[in-house]
Protein backbone atom coordinates (compact mmCIF):
# COMPACT_ATOMS: atom_id res chain seq x y z
CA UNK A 1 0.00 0.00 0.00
CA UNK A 2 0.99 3.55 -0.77
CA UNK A 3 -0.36 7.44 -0.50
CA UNK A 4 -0.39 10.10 -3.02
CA UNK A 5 -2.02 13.18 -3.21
CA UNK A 6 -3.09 15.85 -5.39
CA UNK A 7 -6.20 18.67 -5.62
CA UNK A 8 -8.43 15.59 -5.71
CA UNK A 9 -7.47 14.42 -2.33
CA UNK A 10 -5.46 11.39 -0.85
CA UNK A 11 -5.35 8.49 -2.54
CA UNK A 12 -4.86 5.24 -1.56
CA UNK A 13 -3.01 2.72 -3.78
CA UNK A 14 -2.71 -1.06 -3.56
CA UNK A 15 -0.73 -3.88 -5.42
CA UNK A 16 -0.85 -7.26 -5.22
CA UNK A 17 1.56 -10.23 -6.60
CA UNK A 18 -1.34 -11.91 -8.11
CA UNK A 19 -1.58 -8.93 -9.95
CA UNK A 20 1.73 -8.52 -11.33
CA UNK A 21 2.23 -5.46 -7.93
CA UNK A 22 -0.06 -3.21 -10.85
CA UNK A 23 -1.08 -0.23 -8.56
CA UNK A 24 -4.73 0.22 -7.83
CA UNK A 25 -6.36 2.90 -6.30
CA UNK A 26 -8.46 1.96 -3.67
CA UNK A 27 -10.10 5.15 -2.39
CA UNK A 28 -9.51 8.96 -2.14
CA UNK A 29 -10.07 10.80 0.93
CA UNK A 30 -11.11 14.28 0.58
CA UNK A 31 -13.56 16.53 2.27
CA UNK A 32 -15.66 18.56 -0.51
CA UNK A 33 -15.96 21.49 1.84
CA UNK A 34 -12.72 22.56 2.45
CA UNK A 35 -10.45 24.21 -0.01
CA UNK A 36 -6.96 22.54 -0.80
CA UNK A 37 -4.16 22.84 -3.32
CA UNK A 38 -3.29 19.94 -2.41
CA UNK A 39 -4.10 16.73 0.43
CA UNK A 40 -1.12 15.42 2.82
CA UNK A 41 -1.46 12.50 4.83
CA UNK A 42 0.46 9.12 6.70
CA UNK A 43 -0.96 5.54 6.83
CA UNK A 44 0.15 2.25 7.68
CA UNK A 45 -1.35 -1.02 7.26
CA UNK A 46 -2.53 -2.68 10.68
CA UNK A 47 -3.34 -6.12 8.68
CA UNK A 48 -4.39 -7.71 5.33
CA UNK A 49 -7.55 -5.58 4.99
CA UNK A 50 -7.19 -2.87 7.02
CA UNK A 51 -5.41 0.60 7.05
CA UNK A 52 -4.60 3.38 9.39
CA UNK A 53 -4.70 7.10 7.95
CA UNK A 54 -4.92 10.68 9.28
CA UNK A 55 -4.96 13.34 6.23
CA UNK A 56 -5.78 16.85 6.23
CA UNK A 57 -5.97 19.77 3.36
CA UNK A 58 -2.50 21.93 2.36
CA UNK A 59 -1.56 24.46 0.44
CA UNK A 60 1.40 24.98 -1.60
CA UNK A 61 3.42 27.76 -0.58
């Protein structure tokens, strides 16, 4: 699992080997009401299906 963000929000990527590790993106995180150049954000993965993440709006300076 990886992060990356942009204006849309945080986005959450995924590969698998069964796959041939070909990212996915599993979700973006974004809140519609508040304004952001772009999204920052950590995660870490607590177990096969599940993932920690805090993320929050920035701006570029």
């Amino acid at each position: 699992m990886t992060s990356a963000a942009d204006s849309d929000g945080l986005h959450l990527l995924v590969a698998d080997s069964k796959n041939a590790y070909a990212w996915k993106t599993v979700t973006v995180l974004t809140e519609p009401q508040l304004p952001a150049d772009t999204w920052i954000g950590n995660s870490c993965v607590m177990d096969d299906h599940h993932a920690a993440v805090v993320y929050a709006p920035g701006a570029k300076p």
